[in-house]
PDB file of N, CA and C in Angstrom:
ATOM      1  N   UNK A   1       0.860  -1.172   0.000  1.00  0.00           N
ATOM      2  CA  UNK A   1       0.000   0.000   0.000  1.00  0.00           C
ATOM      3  C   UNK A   1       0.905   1.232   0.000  1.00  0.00           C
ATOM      4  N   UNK A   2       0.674   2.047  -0.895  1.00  0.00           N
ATOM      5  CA  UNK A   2       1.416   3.168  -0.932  1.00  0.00           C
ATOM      6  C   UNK A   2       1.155   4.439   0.270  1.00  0.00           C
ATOM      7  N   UNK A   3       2.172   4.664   0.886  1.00  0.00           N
ATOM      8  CA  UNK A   3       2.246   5.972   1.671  1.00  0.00           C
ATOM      9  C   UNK A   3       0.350   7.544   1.269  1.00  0.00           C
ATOM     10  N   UNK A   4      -0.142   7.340   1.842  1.00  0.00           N
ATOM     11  CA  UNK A   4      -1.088   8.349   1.719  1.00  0.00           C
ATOM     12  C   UNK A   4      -2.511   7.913   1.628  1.00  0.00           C
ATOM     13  N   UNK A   5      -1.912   6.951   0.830  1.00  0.00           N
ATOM     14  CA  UNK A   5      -3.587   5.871   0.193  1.00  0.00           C
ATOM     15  C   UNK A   5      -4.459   5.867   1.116  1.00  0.00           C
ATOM     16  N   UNK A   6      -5.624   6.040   1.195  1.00  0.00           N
ATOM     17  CA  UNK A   6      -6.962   5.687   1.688  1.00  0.00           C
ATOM     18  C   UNK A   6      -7.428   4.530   1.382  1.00  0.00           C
ATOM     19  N   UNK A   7      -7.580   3.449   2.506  1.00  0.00           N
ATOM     20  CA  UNK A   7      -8.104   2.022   2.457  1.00  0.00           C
ATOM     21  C   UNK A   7      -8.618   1.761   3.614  1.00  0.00           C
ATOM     22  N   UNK A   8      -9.982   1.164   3.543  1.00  0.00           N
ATOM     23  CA  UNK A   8     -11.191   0.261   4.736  1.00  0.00           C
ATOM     24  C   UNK A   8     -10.540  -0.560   5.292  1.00  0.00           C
ATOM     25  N   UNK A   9     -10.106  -0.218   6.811  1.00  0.00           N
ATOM     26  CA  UNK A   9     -10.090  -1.471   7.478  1.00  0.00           C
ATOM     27  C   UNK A   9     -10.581  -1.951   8.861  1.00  0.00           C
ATOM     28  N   UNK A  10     -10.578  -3.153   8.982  1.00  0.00           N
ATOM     29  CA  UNK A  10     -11.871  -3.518  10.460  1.00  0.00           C
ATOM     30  C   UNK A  10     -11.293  -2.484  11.587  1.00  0.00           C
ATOM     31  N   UNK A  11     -12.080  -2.179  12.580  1.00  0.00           N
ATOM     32  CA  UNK A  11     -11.854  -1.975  13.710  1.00  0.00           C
ATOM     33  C   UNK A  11     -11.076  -1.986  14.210  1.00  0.00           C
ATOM     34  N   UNK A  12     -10.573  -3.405  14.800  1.00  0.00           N
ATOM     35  CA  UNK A  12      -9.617  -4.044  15.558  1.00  0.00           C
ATOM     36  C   UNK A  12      -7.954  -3.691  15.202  1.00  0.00           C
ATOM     37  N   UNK A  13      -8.162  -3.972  13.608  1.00  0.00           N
ATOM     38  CA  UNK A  13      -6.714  -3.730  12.679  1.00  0.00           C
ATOM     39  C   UNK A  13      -6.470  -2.304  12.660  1.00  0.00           C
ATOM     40  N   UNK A  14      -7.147  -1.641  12.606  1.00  0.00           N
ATOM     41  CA  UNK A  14      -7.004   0.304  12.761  1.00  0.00           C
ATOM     42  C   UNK A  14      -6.595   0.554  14.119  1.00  0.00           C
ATOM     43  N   UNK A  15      -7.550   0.040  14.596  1.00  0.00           N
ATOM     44  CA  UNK A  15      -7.471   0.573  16.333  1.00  0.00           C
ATOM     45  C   UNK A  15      -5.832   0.078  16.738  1.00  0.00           C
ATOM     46  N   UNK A  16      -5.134  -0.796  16.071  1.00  0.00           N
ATOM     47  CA  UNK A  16      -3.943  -1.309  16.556  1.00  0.00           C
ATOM     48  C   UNK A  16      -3.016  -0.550  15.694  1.00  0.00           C
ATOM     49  N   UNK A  17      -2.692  -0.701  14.743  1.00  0.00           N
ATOM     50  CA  UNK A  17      -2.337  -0.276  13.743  1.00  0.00           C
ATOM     51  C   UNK A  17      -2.070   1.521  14.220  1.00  0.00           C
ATOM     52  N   UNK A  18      -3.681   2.322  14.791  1.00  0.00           N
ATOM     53  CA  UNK A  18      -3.041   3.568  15.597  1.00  0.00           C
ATOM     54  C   UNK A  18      -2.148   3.614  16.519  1.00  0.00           C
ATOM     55  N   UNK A  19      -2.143   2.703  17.095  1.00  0.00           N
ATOM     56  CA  UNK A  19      -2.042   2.582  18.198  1.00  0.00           C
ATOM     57  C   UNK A  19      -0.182   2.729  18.240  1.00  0.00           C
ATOM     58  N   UNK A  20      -0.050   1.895  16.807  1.00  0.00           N
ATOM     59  CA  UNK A  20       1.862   2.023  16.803  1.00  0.00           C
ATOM     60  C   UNK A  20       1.946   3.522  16.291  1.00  0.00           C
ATOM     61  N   UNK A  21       0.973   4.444  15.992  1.00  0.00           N
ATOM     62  CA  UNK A  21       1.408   5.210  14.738  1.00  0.00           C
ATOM     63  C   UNK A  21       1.286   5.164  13.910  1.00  0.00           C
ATOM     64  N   UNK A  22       1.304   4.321  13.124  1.00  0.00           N
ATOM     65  CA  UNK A  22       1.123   4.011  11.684  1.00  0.00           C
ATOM     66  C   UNK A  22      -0.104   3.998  10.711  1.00  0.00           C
ATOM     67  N   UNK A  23      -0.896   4.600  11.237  1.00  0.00           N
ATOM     68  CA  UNK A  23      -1.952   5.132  10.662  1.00  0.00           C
ATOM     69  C   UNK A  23      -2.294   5.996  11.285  1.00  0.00           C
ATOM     70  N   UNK A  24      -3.029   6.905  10.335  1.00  0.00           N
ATOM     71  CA  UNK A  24      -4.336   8.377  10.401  1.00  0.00           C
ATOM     72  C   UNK A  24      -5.993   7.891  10.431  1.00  0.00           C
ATOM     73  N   UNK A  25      -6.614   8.224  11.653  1.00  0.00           N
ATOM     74  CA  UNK A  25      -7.190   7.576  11.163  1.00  0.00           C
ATOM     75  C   UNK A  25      -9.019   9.016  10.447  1.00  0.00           C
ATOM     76  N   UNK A  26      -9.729   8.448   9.930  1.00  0.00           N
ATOM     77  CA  UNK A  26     -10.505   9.405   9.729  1.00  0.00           C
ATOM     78  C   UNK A  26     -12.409   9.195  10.152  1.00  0.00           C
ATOM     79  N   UNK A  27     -13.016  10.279  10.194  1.00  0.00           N
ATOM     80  CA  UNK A  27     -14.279  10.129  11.182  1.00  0.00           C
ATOM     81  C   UNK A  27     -15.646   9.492   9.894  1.00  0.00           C
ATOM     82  N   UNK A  28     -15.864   8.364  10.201  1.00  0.00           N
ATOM     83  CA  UNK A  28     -16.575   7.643   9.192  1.00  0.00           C
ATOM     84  C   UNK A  28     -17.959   8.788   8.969  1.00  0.00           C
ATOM     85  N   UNK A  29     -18.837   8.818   7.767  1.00  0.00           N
ATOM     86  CA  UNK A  29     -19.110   9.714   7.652  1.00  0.00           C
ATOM     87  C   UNK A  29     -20.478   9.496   8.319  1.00  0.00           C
ATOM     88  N   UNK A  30     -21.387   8.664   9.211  1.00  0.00           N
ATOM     89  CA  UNK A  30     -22.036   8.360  10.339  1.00  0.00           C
ATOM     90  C   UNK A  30     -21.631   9.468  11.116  1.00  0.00           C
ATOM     91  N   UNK A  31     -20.436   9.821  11.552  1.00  0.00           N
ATOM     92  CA  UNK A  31     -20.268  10.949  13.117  1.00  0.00           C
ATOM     93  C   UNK A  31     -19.320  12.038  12.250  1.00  0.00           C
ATOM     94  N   UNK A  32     -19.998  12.474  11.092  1.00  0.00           N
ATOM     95  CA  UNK A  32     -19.588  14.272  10.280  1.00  0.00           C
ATOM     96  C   UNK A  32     -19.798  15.130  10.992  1.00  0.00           C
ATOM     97  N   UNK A  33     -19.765  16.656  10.612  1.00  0.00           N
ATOM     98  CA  UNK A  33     -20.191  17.594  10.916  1.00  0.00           C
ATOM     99  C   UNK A  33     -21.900  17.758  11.189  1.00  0.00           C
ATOM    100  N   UNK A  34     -21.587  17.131   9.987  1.00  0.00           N
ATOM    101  CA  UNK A  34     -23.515  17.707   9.941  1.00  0.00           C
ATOM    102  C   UNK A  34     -24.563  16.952  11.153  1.00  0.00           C
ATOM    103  N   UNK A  35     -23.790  15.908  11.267  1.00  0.00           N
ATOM    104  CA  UNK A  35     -24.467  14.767  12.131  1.00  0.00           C
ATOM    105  C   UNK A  35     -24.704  15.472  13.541  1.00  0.00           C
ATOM    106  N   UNK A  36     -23.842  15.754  13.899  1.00  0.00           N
ATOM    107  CA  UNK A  36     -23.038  16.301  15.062  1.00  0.00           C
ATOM    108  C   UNK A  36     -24.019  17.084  15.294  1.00  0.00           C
ATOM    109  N   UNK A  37     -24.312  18.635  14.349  1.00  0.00           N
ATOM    110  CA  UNK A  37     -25.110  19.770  14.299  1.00  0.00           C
ATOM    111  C   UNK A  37     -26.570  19.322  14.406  1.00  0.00           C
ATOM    112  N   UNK A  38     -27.053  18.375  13.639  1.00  0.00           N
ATOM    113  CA  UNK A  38     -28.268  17.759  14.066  1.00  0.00           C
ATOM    114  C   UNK A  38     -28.648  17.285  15.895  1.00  0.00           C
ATOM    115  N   UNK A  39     -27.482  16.179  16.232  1.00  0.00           N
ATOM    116  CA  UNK A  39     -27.823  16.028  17.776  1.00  0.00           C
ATOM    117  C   UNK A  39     -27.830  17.174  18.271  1.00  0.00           C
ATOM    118  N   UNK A  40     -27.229  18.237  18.010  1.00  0.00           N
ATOM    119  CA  UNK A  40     -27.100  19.373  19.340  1.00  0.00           C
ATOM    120  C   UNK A  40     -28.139  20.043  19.036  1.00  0.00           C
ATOM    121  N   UNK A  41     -28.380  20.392  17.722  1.00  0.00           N
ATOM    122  CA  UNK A  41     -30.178  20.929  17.656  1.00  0.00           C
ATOM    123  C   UNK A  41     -31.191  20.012  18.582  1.00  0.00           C
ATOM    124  N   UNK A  42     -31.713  18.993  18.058  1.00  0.00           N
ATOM    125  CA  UNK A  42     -32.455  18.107  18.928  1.00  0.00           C
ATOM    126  C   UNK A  42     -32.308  17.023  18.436  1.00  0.00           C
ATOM    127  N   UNK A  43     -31.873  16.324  19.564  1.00  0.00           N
ATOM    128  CA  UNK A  43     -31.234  14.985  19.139  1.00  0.00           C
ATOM    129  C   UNK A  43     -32.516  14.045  19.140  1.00  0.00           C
ATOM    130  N   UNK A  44     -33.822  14.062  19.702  1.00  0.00           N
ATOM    131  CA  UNK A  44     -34.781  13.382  19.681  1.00  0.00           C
ATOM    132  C   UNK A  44     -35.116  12.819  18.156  1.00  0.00           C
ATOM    133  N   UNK A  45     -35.216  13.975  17.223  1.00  0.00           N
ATOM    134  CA  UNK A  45     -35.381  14.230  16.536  1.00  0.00           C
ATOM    135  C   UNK A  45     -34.388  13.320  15.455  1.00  0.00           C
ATOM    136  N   UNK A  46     -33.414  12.715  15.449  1.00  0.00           N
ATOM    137  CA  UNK A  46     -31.949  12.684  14.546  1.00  0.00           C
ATOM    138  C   UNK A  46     -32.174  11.233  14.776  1.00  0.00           C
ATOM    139  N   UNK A  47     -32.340   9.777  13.838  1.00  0.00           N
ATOM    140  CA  UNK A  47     -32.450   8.782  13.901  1.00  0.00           C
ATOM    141  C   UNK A  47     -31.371   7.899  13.535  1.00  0.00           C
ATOM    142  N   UNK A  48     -30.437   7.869  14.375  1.00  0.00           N
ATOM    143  CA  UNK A  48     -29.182   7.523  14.111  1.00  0.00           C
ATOM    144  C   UNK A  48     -28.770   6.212  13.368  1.00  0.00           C
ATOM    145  N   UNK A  49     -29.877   5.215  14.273  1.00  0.00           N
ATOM    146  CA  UNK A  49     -29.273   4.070  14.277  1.00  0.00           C
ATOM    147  C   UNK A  49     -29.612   3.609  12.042  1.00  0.00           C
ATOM    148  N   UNK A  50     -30.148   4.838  11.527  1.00  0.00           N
ATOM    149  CA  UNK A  50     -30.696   4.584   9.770  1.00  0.00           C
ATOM    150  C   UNK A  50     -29.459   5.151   9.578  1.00  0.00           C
ATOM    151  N   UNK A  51     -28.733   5.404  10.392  1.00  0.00           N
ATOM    152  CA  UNK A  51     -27.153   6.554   9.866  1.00  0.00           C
ATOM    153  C   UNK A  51     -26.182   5.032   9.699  1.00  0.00           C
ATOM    154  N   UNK A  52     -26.395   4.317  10.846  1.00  0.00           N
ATOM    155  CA  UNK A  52     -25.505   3.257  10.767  1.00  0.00           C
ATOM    156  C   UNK A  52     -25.827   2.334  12.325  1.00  0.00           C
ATOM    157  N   UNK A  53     -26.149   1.171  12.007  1.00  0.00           N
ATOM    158  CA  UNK A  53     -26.941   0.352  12.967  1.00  0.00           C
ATOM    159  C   UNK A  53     -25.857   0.131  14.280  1.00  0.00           C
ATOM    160  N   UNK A  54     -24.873   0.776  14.078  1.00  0.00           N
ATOM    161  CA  UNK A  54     -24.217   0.385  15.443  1.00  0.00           C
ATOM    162  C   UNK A  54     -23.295   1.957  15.286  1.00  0.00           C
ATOM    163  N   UNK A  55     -23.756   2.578  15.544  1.00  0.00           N
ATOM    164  CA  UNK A  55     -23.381   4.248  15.385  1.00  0.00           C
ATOM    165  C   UNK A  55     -23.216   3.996  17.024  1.00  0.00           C
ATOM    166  N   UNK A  56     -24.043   3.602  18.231  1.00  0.00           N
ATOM    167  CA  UNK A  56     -23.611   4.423  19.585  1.00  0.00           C
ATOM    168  C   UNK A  56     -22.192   3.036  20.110  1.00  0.00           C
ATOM    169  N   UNK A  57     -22.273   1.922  19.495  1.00  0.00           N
ATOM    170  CA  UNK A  57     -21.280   0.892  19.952  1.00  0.00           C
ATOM    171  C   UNK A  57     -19.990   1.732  19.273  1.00  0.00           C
ATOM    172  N   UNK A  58     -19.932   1.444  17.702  1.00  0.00           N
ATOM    173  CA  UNK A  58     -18.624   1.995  17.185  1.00  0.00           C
ATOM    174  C   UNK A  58     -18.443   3.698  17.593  1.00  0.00           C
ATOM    175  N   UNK A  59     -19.400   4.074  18.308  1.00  0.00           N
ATOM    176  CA  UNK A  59     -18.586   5.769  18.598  1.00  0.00           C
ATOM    177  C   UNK A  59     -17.829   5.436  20.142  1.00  0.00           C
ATOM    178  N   UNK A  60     -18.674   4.715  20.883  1.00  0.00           N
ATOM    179  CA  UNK A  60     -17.693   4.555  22.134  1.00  0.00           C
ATOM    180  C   UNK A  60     -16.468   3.720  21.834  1.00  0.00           C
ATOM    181  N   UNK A  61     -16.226   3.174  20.604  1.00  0.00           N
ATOM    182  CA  UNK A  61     -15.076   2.391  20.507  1.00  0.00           C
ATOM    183  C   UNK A  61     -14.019   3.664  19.696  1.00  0.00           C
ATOM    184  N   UNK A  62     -14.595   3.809  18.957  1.00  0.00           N
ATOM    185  CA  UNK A  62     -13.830   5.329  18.539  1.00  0.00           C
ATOM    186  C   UNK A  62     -13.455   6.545  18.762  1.00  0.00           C
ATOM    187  N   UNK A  63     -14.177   7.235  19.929  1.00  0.00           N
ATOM    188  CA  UNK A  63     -13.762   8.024  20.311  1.00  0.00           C
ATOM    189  C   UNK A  63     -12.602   7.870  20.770  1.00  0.00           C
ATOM    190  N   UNK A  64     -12.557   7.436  21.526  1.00  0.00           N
ATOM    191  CA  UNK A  64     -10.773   7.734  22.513  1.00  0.00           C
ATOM    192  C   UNK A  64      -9.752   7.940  21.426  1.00  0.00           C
ATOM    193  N   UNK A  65      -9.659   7.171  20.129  1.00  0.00           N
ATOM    194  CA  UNK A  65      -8.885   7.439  18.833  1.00  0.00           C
ATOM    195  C   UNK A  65      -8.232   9.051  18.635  1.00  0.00           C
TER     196      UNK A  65
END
């Protein structure tokens, strides 16, 4: 894989993979800007789980990233 390239990979392999450094990693587009601006308007309102069925599992696994 060349230096810069953008490529999908599981969880587990990213999350480690940061973990030496060796990757950047980036905010899947489930938790964007816009997403974001929606919960803080009213989050009642914002139906996440049609954004991505495990949006509140993979954000607590991602955040700390």
């Amino acid at each position: 894989v060349e230096q810069g390239a953008k490529v999908e990979l599981p969880l587990w392999l990213a999350h480690d993979l940061y973990l030496r450094q060796a990757i950047s990693i980036s905010v899947p587009a489930c938790f964007n800007q816009r997403t974001r601006l929606e919960i803080q308007a009213d989050a009642a309102c914002v139906d996440l789980k049609s954004r991505s069925p495990y949006f509140y599992e993979f954000g607590c696994k991602i955040a700390p990233l």
